[in-house]
Protein backbone atom coordinates (compact mmCIF):
# COMPACT_ATOMS: atom_id res chain seq x y z
CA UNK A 1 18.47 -28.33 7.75
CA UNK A 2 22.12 -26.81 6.94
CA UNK A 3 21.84 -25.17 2.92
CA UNK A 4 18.28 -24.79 3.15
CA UNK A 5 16.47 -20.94 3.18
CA UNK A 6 14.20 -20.35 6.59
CA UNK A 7 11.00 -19.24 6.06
CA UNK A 8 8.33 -17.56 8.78
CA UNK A 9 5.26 -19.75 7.85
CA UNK A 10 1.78 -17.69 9.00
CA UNK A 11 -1.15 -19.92 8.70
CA UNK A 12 -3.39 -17.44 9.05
CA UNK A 13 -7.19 -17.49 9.81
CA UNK A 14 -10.74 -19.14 8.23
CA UNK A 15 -9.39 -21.17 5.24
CA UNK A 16 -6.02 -19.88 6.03
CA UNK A 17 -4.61 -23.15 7.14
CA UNK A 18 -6.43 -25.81 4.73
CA UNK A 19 -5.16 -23.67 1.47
CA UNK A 20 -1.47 -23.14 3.14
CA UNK A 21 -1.26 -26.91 4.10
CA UNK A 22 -2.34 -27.45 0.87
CA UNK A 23 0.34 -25.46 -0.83
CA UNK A 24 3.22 -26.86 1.28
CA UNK A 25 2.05 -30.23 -0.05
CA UNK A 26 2.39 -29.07 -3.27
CA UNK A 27 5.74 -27.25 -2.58
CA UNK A 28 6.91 -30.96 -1.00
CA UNK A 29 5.91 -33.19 -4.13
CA UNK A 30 7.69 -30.59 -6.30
CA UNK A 31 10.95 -30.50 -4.46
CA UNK A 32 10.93 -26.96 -3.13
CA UNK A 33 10.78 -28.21 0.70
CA UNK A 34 14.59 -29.87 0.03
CA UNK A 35 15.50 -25.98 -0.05
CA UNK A 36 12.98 -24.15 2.13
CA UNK A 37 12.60 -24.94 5.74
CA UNK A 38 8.97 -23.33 6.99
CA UNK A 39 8.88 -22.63 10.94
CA UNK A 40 5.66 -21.71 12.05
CA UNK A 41 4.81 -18.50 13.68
CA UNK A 42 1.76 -17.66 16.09
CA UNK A 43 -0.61 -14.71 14.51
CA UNK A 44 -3.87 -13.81 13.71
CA UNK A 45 -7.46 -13.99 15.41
CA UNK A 46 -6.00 -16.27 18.31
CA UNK A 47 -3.07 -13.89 19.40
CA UNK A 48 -5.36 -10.90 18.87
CA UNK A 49 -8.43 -12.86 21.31
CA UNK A 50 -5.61 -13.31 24.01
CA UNK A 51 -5.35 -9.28 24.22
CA UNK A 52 -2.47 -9.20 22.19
CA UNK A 53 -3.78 -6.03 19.89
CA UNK A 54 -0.38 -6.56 17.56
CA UNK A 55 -1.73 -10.08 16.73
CA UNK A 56 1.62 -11.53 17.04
CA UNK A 57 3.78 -12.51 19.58
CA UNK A 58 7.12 -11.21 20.42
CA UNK A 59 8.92 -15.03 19.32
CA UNK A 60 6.70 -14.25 15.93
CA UNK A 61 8.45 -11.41 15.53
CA UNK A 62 11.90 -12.47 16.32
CA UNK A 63 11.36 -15.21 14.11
CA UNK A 64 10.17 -13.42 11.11
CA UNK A 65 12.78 -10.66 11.94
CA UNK A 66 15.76 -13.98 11.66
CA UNK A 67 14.54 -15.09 8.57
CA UNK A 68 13.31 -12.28 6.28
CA UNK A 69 10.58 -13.94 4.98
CA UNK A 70 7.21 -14.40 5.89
CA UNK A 71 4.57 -16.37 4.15
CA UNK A 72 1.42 -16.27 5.53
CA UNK A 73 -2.48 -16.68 4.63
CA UNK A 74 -5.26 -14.75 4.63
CA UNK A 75 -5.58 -12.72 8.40
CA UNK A 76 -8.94 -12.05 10.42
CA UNK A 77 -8.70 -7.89 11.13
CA UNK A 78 -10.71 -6.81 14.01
CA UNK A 79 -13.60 -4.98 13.38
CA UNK A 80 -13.92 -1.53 15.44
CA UNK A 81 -12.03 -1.18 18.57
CA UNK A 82 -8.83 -2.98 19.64
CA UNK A 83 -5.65 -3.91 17.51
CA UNK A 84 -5.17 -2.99 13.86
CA UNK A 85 -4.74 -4.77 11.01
CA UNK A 86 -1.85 -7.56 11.50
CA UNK A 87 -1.71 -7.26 7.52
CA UNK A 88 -0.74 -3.62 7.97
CA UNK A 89 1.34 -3.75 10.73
CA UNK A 90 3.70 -6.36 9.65
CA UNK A 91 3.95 -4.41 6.39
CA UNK A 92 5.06 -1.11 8.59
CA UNK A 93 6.47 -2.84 11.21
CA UNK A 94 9.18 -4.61 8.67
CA UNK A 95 9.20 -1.46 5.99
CA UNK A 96 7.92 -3.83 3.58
CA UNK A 97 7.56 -0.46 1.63
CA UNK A 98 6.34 -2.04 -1.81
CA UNK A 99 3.33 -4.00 -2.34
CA UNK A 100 3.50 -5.77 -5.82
CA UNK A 101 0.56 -7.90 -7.78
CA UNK A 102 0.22 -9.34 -11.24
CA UNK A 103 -2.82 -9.70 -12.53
CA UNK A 104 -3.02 -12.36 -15.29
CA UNK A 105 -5.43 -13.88 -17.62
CA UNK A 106 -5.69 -17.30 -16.51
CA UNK A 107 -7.22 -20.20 -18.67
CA UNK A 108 -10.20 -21.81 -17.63
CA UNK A 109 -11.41 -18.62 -15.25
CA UNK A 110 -14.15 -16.83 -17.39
CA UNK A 111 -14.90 -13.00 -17.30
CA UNK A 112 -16.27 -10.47 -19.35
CA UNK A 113 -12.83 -10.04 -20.68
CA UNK A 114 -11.68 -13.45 -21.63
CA UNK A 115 -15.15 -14.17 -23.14
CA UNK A 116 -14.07 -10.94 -25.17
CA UNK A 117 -10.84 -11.88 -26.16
CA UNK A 118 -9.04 -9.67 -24.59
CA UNK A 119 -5.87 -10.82 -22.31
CA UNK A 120 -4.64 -9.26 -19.16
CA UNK A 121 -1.12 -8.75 -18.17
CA UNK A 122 -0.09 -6.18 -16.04
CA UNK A 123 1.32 -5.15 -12.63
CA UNK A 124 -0.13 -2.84 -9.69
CA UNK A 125 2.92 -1.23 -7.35
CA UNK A 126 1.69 -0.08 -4.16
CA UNK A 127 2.96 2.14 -1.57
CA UNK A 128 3.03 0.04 1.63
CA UNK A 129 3.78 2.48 4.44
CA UNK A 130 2.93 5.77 3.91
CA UNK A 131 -0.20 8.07 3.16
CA UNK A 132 -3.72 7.69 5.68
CA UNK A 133 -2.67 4.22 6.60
CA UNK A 134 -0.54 5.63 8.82
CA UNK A 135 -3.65 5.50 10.84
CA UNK A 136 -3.01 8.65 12.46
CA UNK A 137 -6.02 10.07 13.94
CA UNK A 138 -7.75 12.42 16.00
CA UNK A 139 -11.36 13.88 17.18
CA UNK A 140 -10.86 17.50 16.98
CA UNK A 141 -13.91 18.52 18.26
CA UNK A 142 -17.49 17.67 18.40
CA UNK A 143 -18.49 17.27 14.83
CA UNK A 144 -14.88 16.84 13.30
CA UNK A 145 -12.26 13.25 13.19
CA UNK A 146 -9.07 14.10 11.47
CA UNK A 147 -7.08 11.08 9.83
CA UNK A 148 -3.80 12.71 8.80
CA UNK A 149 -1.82 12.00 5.08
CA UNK A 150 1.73 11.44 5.12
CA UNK A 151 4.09 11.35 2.20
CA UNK A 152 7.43 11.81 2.65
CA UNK A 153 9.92 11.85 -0.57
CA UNK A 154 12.13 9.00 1.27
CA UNK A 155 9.34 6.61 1.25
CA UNK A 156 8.44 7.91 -2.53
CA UNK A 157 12.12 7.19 -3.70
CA UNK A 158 12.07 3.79 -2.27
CA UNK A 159 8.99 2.27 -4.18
CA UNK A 160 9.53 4.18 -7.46
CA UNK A 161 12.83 2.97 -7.78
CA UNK A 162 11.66 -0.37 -7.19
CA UNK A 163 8.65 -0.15 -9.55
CA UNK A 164 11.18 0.99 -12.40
CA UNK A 165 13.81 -1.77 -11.28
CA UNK A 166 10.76 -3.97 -11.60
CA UNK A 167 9.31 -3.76 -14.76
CA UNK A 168 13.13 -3.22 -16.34
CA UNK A 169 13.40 -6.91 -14.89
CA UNK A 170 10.41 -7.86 -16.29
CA UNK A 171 11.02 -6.37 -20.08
CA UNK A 172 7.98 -3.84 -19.66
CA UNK A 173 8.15 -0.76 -21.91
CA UNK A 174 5.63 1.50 -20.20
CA UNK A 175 5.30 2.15 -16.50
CA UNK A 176 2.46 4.87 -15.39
CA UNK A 177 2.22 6.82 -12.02
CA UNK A 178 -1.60 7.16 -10.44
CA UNK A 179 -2.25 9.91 -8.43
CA UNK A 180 -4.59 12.49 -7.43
CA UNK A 181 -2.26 15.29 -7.61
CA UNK A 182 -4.90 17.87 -9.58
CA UNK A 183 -6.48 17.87 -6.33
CA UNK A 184 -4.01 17.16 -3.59
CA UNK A 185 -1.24 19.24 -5.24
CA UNK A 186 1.68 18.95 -2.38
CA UNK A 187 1.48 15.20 -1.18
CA UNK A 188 0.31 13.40 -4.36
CA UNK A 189 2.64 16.36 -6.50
CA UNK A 190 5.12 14.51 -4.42
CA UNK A 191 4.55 11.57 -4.87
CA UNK A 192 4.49 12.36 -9.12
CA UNK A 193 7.43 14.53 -8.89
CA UNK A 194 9.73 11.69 -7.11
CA UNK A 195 8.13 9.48 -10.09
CA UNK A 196 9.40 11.79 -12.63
CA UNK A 197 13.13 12.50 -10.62
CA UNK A 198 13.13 8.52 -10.71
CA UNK A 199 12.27 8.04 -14.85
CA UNK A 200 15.26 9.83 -15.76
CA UNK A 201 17.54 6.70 -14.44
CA UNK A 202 15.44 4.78 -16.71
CA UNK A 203 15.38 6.19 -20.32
CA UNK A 204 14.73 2.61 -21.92
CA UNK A 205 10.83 2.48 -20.82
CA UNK A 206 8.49 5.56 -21.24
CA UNK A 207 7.03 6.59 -18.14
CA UNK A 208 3.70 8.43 -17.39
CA UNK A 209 1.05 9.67 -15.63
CA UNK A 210 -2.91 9.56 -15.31
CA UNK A 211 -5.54 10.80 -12.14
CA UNK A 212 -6.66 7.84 -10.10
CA UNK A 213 -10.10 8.42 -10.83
CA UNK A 214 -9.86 8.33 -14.82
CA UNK A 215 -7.03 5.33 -14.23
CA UNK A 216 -10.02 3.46 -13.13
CA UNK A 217 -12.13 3.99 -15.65
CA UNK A 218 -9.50 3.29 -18.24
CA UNK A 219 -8.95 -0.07 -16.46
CA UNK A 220 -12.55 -0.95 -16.66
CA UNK A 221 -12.99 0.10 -20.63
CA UNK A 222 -9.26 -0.71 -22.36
CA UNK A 223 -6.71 -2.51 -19.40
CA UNK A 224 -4.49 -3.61 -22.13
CA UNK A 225 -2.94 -0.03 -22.50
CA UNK A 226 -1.28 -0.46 -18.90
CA UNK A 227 1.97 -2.88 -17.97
CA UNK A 228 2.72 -1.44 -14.78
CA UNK A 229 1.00 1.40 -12.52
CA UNK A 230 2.44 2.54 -9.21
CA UNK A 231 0.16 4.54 -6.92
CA UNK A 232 0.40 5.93 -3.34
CA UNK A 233 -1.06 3.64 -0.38
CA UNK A 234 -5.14 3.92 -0.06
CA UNK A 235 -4.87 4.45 -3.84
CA UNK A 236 -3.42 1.50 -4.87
CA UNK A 237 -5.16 -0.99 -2.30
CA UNK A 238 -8.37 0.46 -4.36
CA UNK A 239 -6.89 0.03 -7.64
CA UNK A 240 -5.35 -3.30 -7.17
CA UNK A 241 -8.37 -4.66 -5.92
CA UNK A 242 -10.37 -3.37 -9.04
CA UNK A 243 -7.97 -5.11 -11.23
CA UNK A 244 -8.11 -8.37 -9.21
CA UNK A 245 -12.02 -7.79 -10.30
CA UNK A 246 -10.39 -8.28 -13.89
CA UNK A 247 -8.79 -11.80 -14.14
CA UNK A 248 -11.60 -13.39 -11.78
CA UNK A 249 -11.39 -11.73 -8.82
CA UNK A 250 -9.08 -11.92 -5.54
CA UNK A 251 -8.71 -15.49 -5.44
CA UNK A 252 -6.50 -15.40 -8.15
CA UNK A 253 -3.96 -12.67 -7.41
CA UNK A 254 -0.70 -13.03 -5.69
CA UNK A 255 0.78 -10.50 -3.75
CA UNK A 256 4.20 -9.84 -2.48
CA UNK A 257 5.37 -7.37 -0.04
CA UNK A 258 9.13 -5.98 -0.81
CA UNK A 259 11.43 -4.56 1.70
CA UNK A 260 15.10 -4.00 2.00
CA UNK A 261 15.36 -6.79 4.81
CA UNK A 262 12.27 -7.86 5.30
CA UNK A 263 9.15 -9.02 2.60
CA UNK A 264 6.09 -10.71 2.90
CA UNK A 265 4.37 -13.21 0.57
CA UNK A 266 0.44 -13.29 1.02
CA UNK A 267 -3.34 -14.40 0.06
CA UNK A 268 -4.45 -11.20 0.04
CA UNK A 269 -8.50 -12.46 0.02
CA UNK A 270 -10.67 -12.75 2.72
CA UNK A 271 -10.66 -15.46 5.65
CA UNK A 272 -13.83 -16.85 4.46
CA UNK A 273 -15.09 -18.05 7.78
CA UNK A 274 -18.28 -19.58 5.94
CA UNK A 275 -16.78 -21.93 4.69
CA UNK A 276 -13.49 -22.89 6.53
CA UNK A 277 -13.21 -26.28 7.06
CA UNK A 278 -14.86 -27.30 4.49
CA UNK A 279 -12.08 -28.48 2.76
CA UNK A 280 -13.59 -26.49 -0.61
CA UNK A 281 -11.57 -22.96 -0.85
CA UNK A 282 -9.67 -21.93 -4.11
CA UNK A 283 -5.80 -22.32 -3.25
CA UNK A 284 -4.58 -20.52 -6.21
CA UNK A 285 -3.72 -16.82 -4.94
CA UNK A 286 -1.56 -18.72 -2.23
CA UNK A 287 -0.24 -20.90 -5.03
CA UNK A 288 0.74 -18.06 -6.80
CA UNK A 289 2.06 -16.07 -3.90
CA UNK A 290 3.84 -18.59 -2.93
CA UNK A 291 5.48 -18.60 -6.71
CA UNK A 292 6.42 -14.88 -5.95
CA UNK A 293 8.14 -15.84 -3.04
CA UNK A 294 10.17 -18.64 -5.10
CA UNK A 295 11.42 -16.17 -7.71
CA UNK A 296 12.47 -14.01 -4.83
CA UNK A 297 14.23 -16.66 -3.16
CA UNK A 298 16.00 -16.99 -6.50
CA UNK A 299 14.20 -20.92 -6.97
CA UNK A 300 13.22 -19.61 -10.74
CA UNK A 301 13.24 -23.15 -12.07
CA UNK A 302 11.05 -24.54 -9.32
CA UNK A 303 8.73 -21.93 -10.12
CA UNK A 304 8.00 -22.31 -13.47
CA UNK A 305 7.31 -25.92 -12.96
CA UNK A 306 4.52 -25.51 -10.85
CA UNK A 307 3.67 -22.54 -12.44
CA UNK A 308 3.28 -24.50 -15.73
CA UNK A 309 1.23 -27.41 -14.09
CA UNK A 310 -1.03 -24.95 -12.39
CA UNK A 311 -1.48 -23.16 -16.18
CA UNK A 312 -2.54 -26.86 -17.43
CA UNK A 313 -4.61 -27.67 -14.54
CA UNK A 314 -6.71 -24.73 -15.01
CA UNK A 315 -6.64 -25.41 -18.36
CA UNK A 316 -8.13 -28.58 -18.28
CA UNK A 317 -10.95 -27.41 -16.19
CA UNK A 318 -10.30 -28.52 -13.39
CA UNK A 319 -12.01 -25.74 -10.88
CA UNK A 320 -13.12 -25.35 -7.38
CA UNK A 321 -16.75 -24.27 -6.44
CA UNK A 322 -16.12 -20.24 -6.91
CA UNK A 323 -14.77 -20.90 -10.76
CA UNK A 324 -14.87 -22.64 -13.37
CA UNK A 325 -17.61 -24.57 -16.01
CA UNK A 326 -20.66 -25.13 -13.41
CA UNK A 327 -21.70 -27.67 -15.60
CA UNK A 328 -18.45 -30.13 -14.65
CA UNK A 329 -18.04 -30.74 -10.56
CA UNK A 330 -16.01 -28.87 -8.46
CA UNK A 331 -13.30 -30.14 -6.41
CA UNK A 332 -12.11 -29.31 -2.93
CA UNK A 333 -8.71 -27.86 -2.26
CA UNK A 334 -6.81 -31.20 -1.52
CA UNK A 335 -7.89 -32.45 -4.92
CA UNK A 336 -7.09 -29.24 -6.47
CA UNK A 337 -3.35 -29.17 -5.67
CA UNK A 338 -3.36 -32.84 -6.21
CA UNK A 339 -4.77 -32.14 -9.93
CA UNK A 340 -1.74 -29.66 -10.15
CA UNK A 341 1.19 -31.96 -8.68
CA UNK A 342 -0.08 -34.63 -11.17
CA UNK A 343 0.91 -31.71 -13.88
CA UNK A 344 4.12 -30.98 -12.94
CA UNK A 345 6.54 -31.50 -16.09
CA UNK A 346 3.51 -31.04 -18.22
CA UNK A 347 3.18 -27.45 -19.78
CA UNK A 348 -0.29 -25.63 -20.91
CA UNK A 349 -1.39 -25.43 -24.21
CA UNK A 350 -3.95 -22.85 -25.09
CA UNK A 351 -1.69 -19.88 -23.49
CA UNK A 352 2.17 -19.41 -23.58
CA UNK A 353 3.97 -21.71 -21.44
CA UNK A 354 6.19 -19.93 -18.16
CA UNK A 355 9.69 -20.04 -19.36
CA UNK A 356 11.90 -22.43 -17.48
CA UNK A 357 15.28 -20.60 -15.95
CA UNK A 358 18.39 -22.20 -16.30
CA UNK A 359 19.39 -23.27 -12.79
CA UNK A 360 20.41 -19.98 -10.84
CA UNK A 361 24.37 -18.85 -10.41
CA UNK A 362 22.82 -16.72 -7.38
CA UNK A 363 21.46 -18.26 -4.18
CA UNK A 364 19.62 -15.42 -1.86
CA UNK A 365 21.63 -13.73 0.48
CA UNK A 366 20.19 -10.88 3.08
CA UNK A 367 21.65 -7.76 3.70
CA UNK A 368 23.18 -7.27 6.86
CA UNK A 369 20.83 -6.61 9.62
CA UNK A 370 20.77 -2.92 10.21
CA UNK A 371 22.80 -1.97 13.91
CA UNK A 372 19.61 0.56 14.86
CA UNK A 373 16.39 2.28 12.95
CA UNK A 374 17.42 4.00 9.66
CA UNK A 375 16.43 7.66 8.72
CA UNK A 376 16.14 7.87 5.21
CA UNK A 377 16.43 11.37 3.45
CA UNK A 378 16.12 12.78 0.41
CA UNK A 379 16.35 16.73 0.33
CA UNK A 380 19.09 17.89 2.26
CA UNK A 381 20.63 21.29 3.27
CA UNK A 382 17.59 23.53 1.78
CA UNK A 383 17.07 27.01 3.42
CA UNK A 384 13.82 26.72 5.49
CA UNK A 385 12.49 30.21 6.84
CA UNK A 386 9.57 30.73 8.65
CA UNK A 387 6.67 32.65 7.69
CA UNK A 388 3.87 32.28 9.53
CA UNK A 389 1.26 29.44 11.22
CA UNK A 390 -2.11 27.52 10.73
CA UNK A 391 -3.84 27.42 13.87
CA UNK A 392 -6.50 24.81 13.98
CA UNK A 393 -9.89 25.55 16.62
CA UNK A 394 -12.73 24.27 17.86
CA UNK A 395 -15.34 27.04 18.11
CA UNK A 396 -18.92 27.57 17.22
CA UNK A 397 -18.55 31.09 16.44
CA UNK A 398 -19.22 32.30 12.55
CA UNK A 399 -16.57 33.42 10.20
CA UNK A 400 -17.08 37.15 10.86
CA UNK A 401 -16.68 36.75 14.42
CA UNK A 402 -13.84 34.77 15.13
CA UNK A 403 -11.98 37.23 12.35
CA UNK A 404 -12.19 39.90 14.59
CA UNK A 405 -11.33 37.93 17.67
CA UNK A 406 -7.98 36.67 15.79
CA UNK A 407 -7.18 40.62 13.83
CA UNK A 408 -6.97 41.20 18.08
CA UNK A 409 -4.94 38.55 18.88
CA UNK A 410 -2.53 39.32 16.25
CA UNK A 411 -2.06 42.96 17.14
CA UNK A 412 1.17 42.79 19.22
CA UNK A 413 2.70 40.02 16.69
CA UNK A 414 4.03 39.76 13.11
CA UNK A 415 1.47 38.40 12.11
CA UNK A 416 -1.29 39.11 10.37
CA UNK A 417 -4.77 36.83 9.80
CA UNK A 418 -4.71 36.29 5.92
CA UNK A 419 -7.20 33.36 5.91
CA UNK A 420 -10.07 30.93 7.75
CA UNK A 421 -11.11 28.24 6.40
CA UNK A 422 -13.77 25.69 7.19
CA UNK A 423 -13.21 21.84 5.58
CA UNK A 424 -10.53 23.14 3.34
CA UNK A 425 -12.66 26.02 2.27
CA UNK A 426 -12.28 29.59 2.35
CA UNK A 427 -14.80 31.52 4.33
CA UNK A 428 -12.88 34.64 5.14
CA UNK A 429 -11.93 37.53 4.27
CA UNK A 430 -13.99 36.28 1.03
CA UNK A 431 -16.63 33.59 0.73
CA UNK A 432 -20.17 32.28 0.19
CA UNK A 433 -23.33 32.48 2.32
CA UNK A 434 -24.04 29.25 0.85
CA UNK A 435 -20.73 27.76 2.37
CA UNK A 436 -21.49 25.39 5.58
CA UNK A 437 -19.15 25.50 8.37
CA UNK A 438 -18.71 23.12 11.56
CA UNK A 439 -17.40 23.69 14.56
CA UNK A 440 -13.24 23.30 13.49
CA UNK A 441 -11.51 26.36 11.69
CA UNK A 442 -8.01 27.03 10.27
CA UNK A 443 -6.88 30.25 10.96
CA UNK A 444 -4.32 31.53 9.00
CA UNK A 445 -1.38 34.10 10.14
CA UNK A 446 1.58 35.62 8.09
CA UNK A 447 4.04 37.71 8.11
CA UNK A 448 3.23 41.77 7.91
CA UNK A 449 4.39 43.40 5.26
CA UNK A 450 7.83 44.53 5.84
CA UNK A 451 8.66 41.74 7.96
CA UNK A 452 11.57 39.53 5.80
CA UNK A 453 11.17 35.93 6.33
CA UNK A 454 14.36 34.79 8.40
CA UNK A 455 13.89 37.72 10.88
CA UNK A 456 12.87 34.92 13.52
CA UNK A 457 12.41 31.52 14.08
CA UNK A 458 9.08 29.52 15.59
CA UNK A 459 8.87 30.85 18.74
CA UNK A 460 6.78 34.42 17.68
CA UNK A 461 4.43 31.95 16.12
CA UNK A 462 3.95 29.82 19.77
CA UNK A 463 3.68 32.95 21.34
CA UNK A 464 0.69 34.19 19.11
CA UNK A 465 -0.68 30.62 19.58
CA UNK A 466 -0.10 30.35 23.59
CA UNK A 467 -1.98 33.80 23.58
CA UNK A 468 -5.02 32.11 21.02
CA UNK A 469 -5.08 29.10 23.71
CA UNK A 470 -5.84 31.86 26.47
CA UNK A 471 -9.23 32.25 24.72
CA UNK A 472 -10.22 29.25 22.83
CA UNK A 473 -8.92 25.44 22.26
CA UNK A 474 -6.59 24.69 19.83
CA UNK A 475 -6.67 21.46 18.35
CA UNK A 476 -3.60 21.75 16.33
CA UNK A 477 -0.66 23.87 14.97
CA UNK A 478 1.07 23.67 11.60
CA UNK A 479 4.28 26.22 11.09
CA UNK A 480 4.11 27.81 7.86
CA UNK A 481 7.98 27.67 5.82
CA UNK A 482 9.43 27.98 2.81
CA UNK A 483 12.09 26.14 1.35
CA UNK A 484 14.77 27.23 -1.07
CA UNK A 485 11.92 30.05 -1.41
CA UNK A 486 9.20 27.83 -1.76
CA UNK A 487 6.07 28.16 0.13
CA UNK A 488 5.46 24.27 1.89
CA UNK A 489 1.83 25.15 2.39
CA UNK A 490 -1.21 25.20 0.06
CA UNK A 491 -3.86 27.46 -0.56
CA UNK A 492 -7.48 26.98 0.57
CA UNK A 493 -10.37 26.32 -1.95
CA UNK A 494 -11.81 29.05 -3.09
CA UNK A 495 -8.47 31.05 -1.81
């Protein structure tokens, strides 16, 4: 045991545990298990059925939390009600803030773009804890559910900086930044601006930008034009998944999950209950993970090797039943990984070998583990003033009316109404017959004219919303401030 690296071993669920047993056999045959010890942990679909709605249990945790890695297989969410995803929560839980895949060309797995000619090479950086996976939600009234987006320029900092430190590791030239920012101007403008803060400590690769939605297309019609792309959380689970779509599908991309203590190495496919047990599932995103997790664990040379056999194997057709020539048999998994252990020293052919490492001068060594929970910050000592509050009700009544119920509200204050809106849309003081409103408003208030901002802090704005509440229900309150002089709120469509 004493020299060797401890790592949290996750089974997982469905073919989890035939395609990670397989793996580890492969890891043992190929050395790696003289450096790695595995100790199991309990999650998934049996800690979640025990009404554990984490889906680990509390030794999991401490275990994963003493060796900072986890390596797990593909997890069973529940569907509806009860605990959330385990994949998400460990991400959150451990601030394994940056998801990172590669999405290769691989030899013997066909698609429309190898059949083409065309090779893929590139990397999707994903936002891991941040943005509507927060899972923050609320029914605001009859008709309306609210899931809240949150980007904060901490959590931006941290997975830029990483993308860039990433592909300047990797030799890429170009690294892009995905984002929806035309439309959602503060939090995805946030997310682009920290992008653009963080490309000026990198002058040696050319950074840029392009809108999710035409990112997507571009990937679909001319992928070779991106090397790396880093996009905000629901984003980039999208996107990533599209580009698994373009080497053969999820089965053969890795994924690893970087934190500053903490990271997680994953399948990131299904559970595949049809056919677990069957002894038939595709290994090779495991495989590959698993790779990722060498590399980090600075085992470069060990890598390669099986990286290299695994290259060959694939090259010589050897395929299980979701890939491959249909006209030659498919294997299972066992005889799969034993095709690729009977590779290893041999290197492929018809595509560039991986490049061997000289032995490392590093071993890995964890940071300290933190003495309490960390704020991070990035803007510090602006000048904040308030200027005013969104109220948020539920109320049947039409635009018209609830104007003039507010205007009276607001007589006695600072305030005055400047805007309601209905789903983001303006419907007063100017708006469209045509516009369709539900039962949940934003009422605008701010500040008279002649009132400075500064002249007073929050609590004129509570007492114009404790005297709203007298009257109608109030789902929710947002202060209106600037900062530095900059409004922090947006306008309203149509506004």
């Amino acid at each position: 045991m004493a020299g060797r690296v401890s790592v949290a071993l996750a089974s997982g669920d469905g073919i989890g545990p035939e395609i990670v047993e397989a793996t580890l056999e492969l890891f043992r045959i190929a050395g790696v298990l003289e450096h790695i010890e595995f100790r199991p942990v309990d999650m998934g679909a049996a800690v979640f059925a025990k009404g554990n709605t984490r889906g680990m249990t509390d030794e999991a945790i401490r275990t994963v939390e003493d060796c900072g890695i986890l390596f797990k297989g593909p997890m069973e969410t529940p569907k509806g009600g009860g605990g959330k995803s385990i994949n998400v929560t460990a991400r959150k839980l451990w601030n394994a803030y940056a998801n990172l895949r590669v999405f290769k060309t691989l030899p013997g797995v066909e698609t429309v773009y190898s059949r083409a000619g065309l090779s893929i090479d590139m990397c999707i950086v994903r936002e891991n804890i941040e943005d509507t996976y927060g899972g923050v939600e609320h029914r605001l009234s009859n008709d309306v559910i609210q899931c809240k987006r949150l980007i904060s320029a901490p959590g931006c900092d941290e997975v830029h900086r990483f993308a860039f430190q990433t592909a300047r590791k990797m030799g890429l030239k170009a690294i892009h930044c995905g984002h929806k920012a035309n439309i959602m101007k503060m939090t995805d403008g946030l997310f682009l601006d920290r992008f653009r803060a963080t490309a000026k400590d990198f002058p040696e690769l050319t950074a840029g930008d392009v809108i999710v939605d035409a990112l997507c297309m571009n990937l679909v019609v001319k992928p070779q034009q991106y090397q790396m792309v880093v996009l905000p959380n629901l984003q980039g689970d999208i996107v990533s998944d599209l580009c698994a779509g373009l080497v053969g599908g999820l089965g053969f991309a890795p994924s690893a999950n970087i934190g500053n203590h903490i990271s997680i190495f994953e399948a990131v496919h299904g559970t595949a209950p049809d056919i677990a047990g069957k002894g038939i599932a595709n290994p090779t995103s495991i495989i590959l993970s698993g790779l990722m997790m060498l590399r980090h664990l600075c085992f470069g040379q060990h890598a390669a090797n099986i990286e290299n056999a695994l290259l060959a194997t694939l090259e010589s057709g050897v395929h299980t039943g979701d890939f491959g020539d249909k006209k030659t048999p498919a294997v299972g998994t066992r005889d799969f990984v034993r095709a690729v252990a009977d590779r290893l020293g041999d290197k492929p052919r018809t595509v560039a070998p991986v490049p061997v490492p000289d032995p490392a001068a590093t071993s890995f060594v964890r940071p300290p583990r933190p003495a309490g929970q960390q704020v991070i910050r990035t803007f510090k000592n602006l000048v904040s003033h308030v200027v005013g509050c969104d109220i948020y009700l539920d109320t049947p009544l039409s635009p018209i009316s609830l104007a003039e119920e507010m205007n009276r509200a607001a007589v006695d204050s600072p305030f005055r109404l400047t805007l309601i809106s209905n789903r983001g849309t303006q419907v007063w003081p100017t708006g469209s017959v045509y516009t369709e409103c539900v039962d949940y408003y934003r009422v605008r208030f701010e500040l008279k004219e002649g009132t400075p901002p500064g002249a007073f802090g929050q609590s004129r704005a509570i007492a114009l919303l404790d005297r709203i509440a007298e009257s109608f229900t109030v789902c929710s309150y947002e202060l209106l401030r600037t900062f530095d002089g900059t409004k922090g709120f947006s306008l309203a469509q149509g506004q």
